[in-house]
Protein backbone atom coordinates (compact mmCIF):
# COMPACT_ATOMS: atom_id res chain seq x y z
CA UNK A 1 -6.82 -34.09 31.94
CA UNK A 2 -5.68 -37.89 31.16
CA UNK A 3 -6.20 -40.58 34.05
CA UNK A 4 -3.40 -42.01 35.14
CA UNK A 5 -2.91 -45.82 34.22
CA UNK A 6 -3.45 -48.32 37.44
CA UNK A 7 0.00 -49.85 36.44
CA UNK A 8 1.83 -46.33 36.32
CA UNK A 9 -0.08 -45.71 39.93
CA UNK A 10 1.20 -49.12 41.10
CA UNK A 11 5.13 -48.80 39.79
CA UNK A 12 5.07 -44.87 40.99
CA UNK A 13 3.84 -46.88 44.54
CA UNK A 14 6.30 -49.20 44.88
CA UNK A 15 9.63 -47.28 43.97
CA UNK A 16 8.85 -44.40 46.15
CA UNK A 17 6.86 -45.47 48.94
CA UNK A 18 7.42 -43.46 51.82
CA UNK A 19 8.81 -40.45 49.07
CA UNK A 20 7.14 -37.78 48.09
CA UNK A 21 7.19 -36.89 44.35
CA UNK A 22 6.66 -33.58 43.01
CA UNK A 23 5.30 -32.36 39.57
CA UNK A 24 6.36 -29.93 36.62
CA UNK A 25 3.31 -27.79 37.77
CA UNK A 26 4.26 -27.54 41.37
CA UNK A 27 8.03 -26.60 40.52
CA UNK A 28 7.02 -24.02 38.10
CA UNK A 29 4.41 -22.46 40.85
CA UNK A 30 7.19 -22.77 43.87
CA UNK A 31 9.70 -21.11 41.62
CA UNK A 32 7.10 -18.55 39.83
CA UNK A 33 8.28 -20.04 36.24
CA UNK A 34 6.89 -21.21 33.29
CA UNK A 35 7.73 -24.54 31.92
CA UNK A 36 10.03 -23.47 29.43
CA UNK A 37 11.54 -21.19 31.65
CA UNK A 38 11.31 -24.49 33.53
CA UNK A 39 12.82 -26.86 30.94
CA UNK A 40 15.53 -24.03 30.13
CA UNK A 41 16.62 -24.21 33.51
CA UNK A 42 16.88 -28.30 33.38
CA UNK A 43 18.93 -28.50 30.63
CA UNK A 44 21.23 -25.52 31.18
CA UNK A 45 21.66 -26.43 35.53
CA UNK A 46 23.48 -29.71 35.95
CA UNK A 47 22.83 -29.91 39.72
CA UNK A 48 19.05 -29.69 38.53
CA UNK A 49 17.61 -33.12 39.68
CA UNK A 50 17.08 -36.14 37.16
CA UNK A 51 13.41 -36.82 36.68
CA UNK A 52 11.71 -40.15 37.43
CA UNK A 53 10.62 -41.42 34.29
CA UNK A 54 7.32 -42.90 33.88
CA UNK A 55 5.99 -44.63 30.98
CA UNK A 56 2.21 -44.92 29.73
CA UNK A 57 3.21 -47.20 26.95
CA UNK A 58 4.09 -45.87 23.07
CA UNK A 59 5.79 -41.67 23.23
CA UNK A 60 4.24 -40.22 26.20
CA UNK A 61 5.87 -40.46 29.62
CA UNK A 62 5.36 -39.17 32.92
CA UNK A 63 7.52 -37.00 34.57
CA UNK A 64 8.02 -36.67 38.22
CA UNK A 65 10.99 -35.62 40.63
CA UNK A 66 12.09 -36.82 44.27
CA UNK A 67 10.64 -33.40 46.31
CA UNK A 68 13.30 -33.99 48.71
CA UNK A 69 15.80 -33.64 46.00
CA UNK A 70 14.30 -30.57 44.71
CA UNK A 71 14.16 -28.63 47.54
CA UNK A 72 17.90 -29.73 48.88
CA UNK A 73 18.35 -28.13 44.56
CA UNK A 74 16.61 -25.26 45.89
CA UNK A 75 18.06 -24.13 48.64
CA UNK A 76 21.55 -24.50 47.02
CA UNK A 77 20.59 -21.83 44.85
CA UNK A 78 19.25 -19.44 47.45
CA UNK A 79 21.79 -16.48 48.32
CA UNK A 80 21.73 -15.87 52.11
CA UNK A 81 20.14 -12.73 53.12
């Protein structure tokens, strides 16, 4: 697993202090998906969240979403019982 650049710590820090972020890994567990299942669902839902986008310098970039914003996603989807 890659470490996390201090900068990318710090930026992630001051935009969402006080927010909770959530990861691919932790969407695709709460949903019991895989990440193309995942991805699929991003890009075909358009009341699916925006990610955050974080940058590590050069191609790769970090995504994470608002938690809050997931879950309020999440429960729009839910059919009451």
């Amino acid at each position: 697993m890659s470490r996390i650049p201090s900068r990318v710590k710090r930026a992630v820090r001051r935009r969402w202090l006080g927010r909770s972020i959530i990861t691919i890994a932790e969407m695709c567990a709460m949903l019991h998906v895989s990440r193309s299942t995942l991805w699929r669902i991003r890009t075909k839902d358009e009341t699916f969240p925006k990610p955050i986008k974080l940058s590590t310098g050069g191609n790769s970039k970090i995504l994470r979403w608002d938690r809050r914003a997931f879950m309020d996603w999440l429960e729009s989807r839910m059919e009451p019982a």
